[in-house]
Structures are given as C-alpha cells and as structure tokens.
Protein backbone atom coordinates (compact mmCIF):
# COMPACT_ATOMS: atom_id res chain seq x y z
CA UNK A 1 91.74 81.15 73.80
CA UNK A 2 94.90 80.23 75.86
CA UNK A 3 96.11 82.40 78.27
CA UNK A 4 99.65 82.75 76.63
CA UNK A 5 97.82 83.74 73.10
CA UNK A 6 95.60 86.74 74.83
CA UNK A 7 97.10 89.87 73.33
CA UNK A 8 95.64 91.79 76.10
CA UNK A 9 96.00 89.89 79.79
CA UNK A 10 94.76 91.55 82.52
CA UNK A 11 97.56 92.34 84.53
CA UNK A 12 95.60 93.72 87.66
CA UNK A 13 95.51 92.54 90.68
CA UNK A 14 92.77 90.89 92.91
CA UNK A 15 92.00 90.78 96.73
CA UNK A 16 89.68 87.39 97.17
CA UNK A 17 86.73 88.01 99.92
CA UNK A 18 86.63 84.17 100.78
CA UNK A 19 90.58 83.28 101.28
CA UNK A 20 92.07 86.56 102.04
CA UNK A 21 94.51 86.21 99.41
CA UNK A 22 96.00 88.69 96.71
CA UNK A 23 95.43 87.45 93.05
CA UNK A 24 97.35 88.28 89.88
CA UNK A 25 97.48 86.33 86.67
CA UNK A 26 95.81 83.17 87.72
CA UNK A 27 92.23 84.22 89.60
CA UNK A 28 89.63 82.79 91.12
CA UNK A 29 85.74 83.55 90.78
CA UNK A 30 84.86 87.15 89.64
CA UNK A 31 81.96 86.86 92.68
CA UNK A 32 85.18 86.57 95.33
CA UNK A 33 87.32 89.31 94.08
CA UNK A 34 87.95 92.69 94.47
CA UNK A 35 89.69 94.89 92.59
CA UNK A 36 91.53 95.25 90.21
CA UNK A 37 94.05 97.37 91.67
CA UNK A 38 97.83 98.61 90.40
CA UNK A 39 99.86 96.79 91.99
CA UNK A 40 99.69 93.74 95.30
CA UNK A 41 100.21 96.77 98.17
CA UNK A 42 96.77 98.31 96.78
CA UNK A 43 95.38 94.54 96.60
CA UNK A 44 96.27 93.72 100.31
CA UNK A 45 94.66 96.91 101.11
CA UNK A 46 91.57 96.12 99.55
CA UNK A 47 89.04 96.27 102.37
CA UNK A 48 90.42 99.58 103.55
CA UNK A 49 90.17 101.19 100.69
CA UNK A 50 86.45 99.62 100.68
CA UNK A 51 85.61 101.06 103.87
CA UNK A 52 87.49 104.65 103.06
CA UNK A 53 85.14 104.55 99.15
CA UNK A 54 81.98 103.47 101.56
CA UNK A 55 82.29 106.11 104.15
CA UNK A 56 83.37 108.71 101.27
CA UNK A 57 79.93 107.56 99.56
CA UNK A 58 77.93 107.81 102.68
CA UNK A 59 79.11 111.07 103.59
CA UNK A 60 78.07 112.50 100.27
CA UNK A 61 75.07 111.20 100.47
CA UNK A 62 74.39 112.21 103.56
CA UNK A 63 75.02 116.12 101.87
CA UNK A 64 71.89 115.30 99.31
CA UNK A 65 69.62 114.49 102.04
C-alpha cells in the first residue's frame, strides 16, 4: 500500500537509538526507534523519559521485594 493511500498514517513521532535523530512520517528500523511520542519535544526527550520510566520501574520493584 502507498503511503499517501494509508487511511490511517501513523503520525507519531520517533527518537532513533543509532543516529540521535527525531523521526516523523518517514522512519527508519522499528529495532532503532523509540517512541512513539506526541509531538518532536517528547521525541528529543526520549532517553530521559527512558531513564525517569526505568527508575520509576525499579523503584516499584524494589517495594515488592
């Protein structure tokens, strides 16, 4: 299906792991993405908000134990 013809694009947008580059529309690899987020401020933010989800995580894990 071309791009143009998809009735549903994905309009999120990507932070890629291996250039450091925010992604919308046009991607690259699913394996060098994260996201998708809202909007490109969320996207450039993207390890942050990693790192704030990971220590979130940990910490209530660390409650179970």
């Amino acid at each position: 299906m071309a791009r143009g013809s998809d009735p549903n694009p994905d309009t999120g947008w990507y932070y890629n792991t291996r250039t450091g580059e925010v992604e919308h529309l046009e991607r690259s690899r699913a394996i060098d993405l994260l996201g998708p987020y809202p909007d490109e401020a969320s996207a450039r933010r993207a390890l942050e908000i990693a790192r704030e989800r990971t220590r979130k995580a940990d910490a209530e894990d660390a409650e179970w134990g």
